[in-house]
C-alpha atoms as a PDB file:
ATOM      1  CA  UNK A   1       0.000   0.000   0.000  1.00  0.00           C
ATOM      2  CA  UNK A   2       1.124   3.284  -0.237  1.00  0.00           C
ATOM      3  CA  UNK A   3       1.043   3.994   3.387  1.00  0.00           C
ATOM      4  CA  UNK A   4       3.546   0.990   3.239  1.00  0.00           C
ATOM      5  CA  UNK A   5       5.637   2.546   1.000  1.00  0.00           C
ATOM      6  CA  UNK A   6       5.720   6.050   2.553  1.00  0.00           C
ATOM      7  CA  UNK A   7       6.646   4.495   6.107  1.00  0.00           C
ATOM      8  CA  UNK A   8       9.289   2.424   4.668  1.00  0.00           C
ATOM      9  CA  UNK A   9      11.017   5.479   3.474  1.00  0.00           C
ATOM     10  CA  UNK A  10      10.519   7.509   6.197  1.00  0.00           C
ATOM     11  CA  UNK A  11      12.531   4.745   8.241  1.00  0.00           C
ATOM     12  CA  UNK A  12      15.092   4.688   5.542  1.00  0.00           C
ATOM     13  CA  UNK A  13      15.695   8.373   5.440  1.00  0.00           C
ATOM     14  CA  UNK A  14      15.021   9.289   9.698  1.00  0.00           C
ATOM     15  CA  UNK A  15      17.891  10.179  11.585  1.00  0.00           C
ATOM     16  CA  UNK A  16      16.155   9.482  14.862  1.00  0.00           C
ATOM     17  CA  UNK A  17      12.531   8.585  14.729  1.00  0.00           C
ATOM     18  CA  UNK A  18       9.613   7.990  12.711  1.00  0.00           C
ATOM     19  CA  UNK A  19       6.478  10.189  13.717  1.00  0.00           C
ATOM     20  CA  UNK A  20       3.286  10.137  12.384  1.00  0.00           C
ATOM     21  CA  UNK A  21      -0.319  11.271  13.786  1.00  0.00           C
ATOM     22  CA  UNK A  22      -3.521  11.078  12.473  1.00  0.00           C
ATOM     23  CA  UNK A  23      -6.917  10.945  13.049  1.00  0.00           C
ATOM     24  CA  UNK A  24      -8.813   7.597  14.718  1.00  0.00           C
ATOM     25  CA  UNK A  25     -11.730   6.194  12.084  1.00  0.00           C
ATOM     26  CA  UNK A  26     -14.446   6.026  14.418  1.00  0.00           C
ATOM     27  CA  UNK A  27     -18.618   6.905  14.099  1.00  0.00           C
ATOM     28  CA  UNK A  28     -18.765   9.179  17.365  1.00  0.00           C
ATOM     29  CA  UNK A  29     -15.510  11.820  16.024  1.00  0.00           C
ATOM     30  CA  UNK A  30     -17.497  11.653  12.588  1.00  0.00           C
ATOM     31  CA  UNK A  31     -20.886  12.813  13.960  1.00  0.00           C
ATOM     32  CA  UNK A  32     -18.880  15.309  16.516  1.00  0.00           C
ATOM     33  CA  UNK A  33     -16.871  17.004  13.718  1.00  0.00           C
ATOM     34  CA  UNK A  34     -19.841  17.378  11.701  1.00  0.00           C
ATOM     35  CA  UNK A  35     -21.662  18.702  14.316  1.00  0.00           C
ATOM     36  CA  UNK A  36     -18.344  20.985  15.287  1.00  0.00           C
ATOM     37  CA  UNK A  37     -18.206  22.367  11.961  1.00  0.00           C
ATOM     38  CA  UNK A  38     -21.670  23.493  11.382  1.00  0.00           C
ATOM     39  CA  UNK A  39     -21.958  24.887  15.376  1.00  0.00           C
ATOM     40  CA  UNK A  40     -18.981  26.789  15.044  1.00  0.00           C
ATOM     41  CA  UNK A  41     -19.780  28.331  11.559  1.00  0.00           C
ATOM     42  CA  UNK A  42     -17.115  27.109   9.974  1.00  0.00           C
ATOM     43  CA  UNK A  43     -17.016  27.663   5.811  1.00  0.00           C
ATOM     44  CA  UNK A  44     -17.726  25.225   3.547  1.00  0.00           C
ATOM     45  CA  UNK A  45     -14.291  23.628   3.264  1.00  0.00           C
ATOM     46  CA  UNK A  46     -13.907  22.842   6.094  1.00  0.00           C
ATOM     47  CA  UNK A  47     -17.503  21.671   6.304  1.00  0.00           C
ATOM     48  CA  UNK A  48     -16.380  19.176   3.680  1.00  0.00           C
ATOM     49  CA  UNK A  49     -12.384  18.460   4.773  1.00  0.00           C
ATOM     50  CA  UNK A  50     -12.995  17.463   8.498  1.00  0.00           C
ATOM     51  CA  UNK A  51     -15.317  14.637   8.115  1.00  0.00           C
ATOM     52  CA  UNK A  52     -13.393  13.308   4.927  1.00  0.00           C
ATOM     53  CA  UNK A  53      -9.464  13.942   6.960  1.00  0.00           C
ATOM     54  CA  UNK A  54     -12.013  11.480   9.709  1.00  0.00           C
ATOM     55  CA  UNK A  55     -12.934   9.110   7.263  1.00  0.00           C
ATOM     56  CA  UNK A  56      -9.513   8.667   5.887  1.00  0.00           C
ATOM     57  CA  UNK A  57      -8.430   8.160   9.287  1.00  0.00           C
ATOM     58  CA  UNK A  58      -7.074   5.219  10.646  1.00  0.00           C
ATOM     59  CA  UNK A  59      -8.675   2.441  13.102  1.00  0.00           C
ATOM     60  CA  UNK A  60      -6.574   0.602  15.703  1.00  0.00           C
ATOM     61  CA  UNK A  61      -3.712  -1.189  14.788  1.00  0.00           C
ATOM     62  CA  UNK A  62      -3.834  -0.255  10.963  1.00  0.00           C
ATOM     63  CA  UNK A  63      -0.590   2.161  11.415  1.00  0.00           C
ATOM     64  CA  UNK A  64       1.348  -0.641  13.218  1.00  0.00           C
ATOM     65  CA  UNK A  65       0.339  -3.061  10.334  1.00  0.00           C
ATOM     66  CA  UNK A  66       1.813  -1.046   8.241  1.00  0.00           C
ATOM     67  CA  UNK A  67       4.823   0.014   9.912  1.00  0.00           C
ATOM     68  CA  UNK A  68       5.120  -3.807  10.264  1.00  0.00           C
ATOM     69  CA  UNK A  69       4.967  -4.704   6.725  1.00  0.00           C
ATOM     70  CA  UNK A  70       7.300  -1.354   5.945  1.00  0.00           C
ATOM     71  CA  UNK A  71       9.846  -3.662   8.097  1.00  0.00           C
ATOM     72  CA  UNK A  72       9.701   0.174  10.325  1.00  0.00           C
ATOM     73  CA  UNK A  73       9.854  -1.034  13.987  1.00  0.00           C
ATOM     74  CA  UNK A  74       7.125   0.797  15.659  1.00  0.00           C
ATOM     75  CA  UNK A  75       4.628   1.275  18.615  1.00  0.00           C
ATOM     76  CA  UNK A  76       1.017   2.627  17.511  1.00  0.00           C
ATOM     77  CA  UNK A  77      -0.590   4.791  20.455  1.00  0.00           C
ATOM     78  CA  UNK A  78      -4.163   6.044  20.585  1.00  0.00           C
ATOM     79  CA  UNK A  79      -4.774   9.747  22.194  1.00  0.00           C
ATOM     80  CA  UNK A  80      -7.299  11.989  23.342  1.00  0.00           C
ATOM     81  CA  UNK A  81     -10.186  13.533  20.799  1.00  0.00           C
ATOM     82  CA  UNK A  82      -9.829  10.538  18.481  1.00  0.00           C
ATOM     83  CA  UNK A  83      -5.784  10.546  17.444  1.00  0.00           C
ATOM     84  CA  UNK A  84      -3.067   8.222  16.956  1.00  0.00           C
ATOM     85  CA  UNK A  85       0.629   8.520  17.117  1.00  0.00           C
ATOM     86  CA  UNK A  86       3.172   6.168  15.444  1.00  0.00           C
ATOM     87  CA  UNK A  87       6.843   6.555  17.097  1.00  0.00           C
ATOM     88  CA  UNK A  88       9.133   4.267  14.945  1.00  0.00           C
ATOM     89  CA  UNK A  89      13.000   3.542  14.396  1.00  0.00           C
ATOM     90  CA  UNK A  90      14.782   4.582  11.863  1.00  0.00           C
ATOM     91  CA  UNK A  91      15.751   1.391   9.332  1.00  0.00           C
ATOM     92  CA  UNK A  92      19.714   2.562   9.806  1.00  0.00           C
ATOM     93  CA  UNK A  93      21.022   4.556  12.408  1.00  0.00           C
ATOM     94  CA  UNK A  94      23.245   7.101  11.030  1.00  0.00           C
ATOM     95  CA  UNK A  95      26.669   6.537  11.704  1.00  0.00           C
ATOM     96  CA  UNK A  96      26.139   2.960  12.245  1.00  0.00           C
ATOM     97  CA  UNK A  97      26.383   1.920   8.429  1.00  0.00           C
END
């Protein structure tokens, strides 16, 4: 997948670590942007973007698959208002070629 591919370079190219955060996939952050949005009087685009950037989201353990199949040793970690964080290892330390 492409995620695949992008985390696989990432860990080829990192210094020190991999970090990546995104949104968490998931009904009740759907409904409660929507409902953000349109409270809040936000325009149109971001009417549209916020429940589509939730949609493409990712569910648990989808960003440790992939890390996993990138070869990218990783731990996945969920946070507050519907996040996730990926911290992984770079492929090669630097200096340690």
């Amino acid at each position: 997948s492409e995620v695949t591919r992008v985390l696989a370079e990432m860990g080829r190219v990192a210094r020190h670590r991999v970090v990546v955060a995104d949104l968490h996939r998931n009904w009740i952050a759907l409904i409660a942007i929507r409902v953000l949005t349109v409270v809040f009087g936000f325009g149109p685009m971001i009417r549209f973007d916020a429940p589509l950037s939730v949609r493409k989201g990712f569910v648990r353990g989808e960003l440790r698959a992939a890390a996993a199949a990138a070869g990218l040793p990783a731990r996945e970690r969920w946070h507050p208002l519907f996040r996730w964080s990926l911290i992984g290892e770079p492929t090669i330390r630097r200096g340690e070629s």
